[in-house]
Protein backbone atom coordinates (compact mmCIF):
# COMPACT_ATOMS: atom_id res chain seq x y z
CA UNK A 1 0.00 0.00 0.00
CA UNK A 2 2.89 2.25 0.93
CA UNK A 3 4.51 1.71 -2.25
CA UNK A 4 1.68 1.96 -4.34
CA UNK A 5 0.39 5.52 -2.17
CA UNK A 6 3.32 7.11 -3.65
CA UNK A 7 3.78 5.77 -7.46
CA UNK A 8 1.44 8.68 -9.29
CA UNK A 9 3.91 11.38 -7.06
CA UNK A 10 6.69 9.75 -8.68
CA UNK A 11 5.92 9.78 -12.22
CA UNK A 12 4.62 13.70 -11.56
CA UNK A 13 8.70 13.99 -10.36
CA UNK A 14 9.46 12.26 -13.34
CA UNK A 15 7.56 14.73 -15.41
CA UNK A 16 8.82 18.11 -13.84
CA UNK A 17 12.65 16.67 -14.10
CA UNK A 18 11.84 15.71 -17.88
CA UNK A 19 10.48 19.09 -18.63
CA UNK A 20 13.16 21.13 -16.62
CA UNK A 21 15.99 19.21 -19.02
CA UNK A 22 14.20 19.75 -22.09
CA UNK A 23 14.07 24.02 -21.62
CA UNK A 24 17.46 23.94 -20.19
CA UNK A 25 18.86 22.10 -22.97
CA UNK A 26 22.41 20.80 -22.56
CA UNK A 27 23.17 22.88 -19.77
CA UNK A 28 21.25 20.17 -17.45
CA UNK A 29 22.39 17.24 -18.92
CA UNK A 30 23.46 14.81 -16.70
CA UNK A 31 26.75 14.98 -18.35
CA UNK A 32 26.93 18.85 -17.96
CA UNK A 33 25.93 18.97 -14.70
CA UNK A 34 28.29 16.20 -13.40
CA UNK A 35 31.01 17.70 -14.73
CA UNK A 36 29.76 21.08 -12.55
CA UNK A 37 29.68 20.02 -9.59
CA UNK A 38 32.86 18.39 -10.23
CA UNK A 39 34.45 21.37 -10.54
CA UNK A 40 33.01 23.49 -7.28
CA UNK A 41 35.25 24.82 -4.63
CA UNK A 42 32.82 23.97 -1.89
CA UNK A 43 33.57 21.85 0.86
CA UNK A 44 31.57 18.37 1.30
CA UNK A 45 29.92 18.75 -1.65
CA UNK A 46 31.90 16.77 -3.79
CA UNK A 47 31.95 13.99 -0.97
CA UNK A 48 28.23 14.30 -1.54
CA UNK A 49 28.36 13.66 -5.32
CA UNK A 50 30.73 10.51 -4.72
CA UNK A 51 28.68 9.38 -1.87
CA UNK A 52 25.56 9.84 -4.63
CA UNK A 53 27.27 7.30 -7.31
CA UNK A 54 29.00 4.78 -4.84
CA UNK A 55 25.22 4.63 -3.43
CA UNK A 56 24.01 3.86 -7.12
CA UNK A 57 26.32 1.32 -7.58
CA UNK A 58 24.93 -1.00 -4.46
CA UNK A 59 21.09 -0.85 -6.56
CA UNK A 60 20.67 -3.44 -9.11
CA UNK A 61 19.21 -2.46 -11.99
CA UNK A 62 20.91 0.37 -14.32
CA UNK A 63 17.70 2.04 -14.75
CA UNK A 64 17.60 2.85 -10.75
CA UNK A 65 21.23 3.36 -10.49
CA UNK A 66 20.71 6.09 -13.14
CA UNK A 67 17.84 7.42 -11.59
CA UNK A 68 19.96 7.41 -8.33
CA UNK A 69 23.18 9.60 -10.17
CA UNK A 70 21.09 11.82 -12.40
CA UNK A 71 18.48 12.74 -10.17
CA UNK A 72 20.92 13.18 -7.28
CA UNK A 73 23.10 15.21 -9.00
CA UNK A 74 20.62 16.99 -10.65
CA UNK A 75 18.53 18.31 -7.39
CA UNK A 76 22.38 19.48 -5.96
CA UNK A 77 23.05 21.07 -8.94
CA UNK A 78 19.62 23.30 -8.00
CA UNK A 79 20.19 23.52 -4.57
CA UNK A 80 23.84 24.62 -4.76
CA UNK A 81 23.01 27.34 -7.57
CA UNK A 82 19.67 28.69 -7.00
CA UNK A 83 20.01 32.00 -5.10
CA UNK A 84 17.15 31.04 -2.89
CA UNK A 85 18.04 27.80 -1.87
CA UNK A 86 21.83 27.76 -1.82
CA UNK A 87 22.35 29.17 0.98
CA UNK A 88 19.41 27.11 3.02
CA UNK A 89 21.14 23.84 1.54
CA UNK A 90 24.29 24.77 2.64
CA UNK A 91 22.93 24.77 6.20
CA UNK A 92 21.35 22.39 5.97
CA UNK A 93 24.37 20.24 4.37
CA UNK A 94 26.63 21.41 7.53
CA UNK A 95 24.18 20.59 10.33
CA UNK A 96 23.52 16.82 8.49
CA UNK A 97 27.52 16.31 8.01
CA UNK A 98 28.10 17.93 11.47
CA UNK A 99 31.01 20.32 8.84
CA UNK A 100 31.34 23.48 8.85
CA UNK A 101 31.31 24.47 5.21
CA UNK A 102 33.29 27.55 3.59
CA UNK A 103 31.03 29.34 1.14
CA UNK A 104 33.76 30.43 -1.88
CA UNK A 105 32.19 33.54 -4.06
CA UNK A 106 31.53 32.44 -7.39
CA UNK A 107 29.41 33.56 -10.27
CA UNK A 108 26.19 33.15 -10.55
CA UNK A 109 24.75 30.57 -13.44
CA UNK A 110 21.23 31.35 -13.94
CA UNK A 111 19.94 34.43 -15.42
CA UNK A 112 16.36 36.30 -14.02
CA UNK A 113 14.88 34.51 -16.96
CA UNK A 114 16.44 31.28 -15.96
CA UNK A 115 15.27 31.72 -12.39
CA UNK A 116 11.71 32.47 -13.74
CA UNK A 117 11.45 29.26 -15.74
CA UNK A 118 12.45 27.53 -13.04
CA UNK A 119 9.69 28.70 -10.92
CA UNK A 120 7.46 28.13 -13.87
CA UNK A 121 8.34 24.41 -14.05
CA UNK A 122 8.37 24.01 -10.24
CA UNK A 123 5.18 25.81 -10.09
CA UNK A 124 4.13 23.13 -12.89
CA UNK A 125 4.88 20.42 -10.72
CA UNK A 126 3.85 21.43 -7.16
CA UNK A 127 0.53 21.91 -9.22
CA UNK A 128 0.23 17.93 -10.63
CA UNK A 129 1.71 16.45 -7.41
CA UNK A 130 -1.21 18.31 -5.38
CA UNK A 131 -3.96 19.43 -6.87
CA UNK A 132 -4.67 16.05 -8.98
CA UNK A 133 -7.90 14.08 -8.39
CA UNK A 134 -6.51 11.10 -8.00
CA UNK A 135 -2.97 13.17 -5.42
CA UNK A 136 -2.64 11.37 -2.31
CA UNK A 137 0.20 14.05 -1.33
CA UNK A 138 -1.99 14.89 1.50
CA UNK A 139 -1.59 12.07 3.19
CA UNK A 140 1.76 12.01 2.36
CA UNK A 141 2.42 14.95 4.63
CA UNK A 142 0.43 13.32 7.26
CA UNK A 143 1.94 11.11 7.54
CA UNK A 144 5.37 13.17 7.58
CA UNK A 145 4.26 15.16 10.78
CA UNK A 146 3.77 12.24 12.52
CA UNK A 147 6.77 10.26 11.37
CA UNK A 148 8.23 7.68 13.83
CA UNK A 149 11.36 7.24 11.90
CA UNK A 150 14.12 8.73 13.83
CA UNK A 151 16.81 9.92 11.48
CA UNK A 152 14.00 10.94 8.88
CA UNK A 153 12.39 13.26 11.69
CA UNK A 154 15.60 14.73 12.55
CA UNK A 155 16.09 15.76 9.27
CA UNK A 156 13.19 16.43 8.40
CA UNK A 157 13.04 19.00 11.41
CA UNK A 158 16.63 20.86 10.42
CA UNK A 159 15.06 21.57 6.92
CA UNK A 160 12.05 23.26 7.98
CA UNK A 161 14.25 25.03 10.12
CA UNK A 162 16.91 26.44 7.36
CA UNK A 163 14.06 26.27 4.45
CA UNK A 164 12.20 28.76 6.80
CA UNK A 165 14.58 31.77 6.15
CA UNK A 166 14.05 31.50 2.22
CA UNK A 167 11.95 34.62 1.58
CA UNK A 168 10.34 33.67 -1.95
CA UNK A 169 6.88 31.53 -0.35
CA UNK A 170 6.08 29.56 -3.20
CA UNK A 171 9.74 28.68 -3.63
CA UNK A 172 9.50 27.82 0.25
CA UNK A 173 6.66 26.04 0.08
CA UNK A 174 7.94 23.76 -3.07
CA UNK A 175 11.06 23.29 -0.87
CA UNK A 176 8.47 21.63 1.58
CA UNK A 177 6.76 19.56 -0.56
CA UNK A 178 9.97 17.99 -2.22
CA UNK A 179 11.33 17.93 1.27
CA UNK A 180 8.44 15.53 2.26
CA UNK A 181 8.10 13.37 -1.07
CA UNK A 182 12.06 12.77 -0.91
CA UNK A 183 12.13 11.85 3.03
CA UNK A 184 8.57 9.48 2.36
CA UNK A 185 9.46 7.97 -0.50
CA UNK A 186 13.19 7.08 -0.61
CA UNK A 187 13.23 5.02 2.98
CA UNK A 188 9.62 2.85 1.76
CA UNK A 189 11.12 1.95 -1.52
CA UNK A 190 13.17 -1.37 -1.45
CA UNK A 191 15.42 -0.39 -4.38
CA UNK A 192 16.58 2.94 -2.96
CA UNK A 193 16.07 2.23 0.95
CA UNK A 194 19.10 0.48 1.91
CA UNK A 195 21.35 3.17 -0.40
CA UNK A 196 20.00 5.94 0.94
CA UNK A 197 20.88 4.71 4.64
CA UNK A 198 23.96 3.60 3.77
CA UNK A 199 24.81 7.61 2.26
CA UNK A 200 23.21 8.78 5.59
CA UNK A 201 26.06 6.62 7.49
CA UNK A 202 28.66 7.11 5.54
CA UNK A 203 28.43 11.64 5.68
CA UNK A 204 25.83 11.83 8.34
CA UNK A 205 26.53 13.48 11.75
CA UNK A 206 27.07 11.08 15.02
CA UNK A 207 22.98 11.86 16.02
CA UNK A 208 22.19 10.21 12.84
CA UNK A 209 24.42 7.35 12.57
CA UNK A 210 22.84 6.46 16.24
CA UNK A 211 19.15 6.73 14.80
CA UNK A 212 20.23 5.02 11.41
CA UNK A 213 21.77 1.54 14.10
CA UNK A 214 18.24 1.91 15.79
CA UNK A 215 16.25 1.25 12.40
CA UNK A 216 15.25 -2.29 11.93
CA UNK A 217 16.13 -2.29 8.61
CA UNK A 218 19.55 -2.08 9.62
């Protein structure tokens, strides 16, 4: 049942991730954007993109483990460079680590317009995830605010803290609804469960390698 309550918010992820490529062109290739975060002077965040693609190589079928890299990568790659976000994320990043990380001025990548479209597309999405007949992202969040997972509800709780400060509210409240689908979906699914708490351990502050021994799936 768990499984099946969040297949149709999958495919509307699907969609939006499809749609963002396709007006970004070859800028968001995976390729492209691989080989940008590669290049970043930002501490732990290319730990973060090897921890993504050691993950994907645990999962079994190429399909997921492509999923796992390119969809990784790809919501960093937002995160790190969105002028709204990036600065949340960081926090974020260096309260989950438990690393202080050393923001290094660099130029900005999107344009106005660029922003724009992206809030056009994410707008798009947040709009087919929720507003559907058939959406069950309702219960979703529900189900979130009374989650008895540990490590989930500990980071869970840090990001509404950090995501708070961003000032744009429907970027904000898109940041909340991806925030939810990720930390729902990712531990219930059997192909990307045992990756995603193996990440967790691996860069994950000592709080959360304690709640990640508690799980019983570990």
């Amino acid at each position: 049942m768990e499984v099946l309550l969040g297949e149709r918010e999958k495919k509307m992820i699907k969609l939006g991730i499809l749609l963002f490529r396709k007006k970004f062109g070859k800028r968001a290739t995976p390729e492209a954007i691989h080989k940008h975060l590669s290049s970043l002077n930002i501490s732990n965040i290319s730990p973060i993109v090897s921890m993504i693609n050691k993950a994907a190589d645990n999962v079994a079928y190429k399909y997921q483990r492509n999923m796992i890299r390119e969809y990784g990568e790809l919501g960093i790659w937002i995160l790190i460079e969105h002028p709204d976000l990036s600065e949340a994320f960081q926090r974020i990043l260096s309260r989950i680590t438990g690393k202080k990380i050393v923001q290094v001025p660099r130029t900005p990548i999107f344009s106005k317009f660029d922003l724009y479209l992206m809030k056009k597309i994410l707008l798009f999405s947040e709009n087919k995830i929720k507003n559907h007949e058939f959406s069950r992202f309702s219960d979703i969040e529900s189900d979130m605010d009374s989650c008895s997972n540990k490590a989930c509800r500990y980071i869970r709780d840090i990001m509404i803290e950090e995501l708070n400060s961003i000032e744009d509210d429907d970027i904000r409240r898109i940041s909340y609804m991806y925030m939810d689908l990720f930390l729902w979906i990712i531990p219930r699914d059997t192909a990307y469960r045992d990756p995603f708490y193996w990440s967790l351990y691996k860069v994950g502050n000592s709080t959360i390698k304690g709640y990640i021994k508690e799980h019983p799936t570990n």
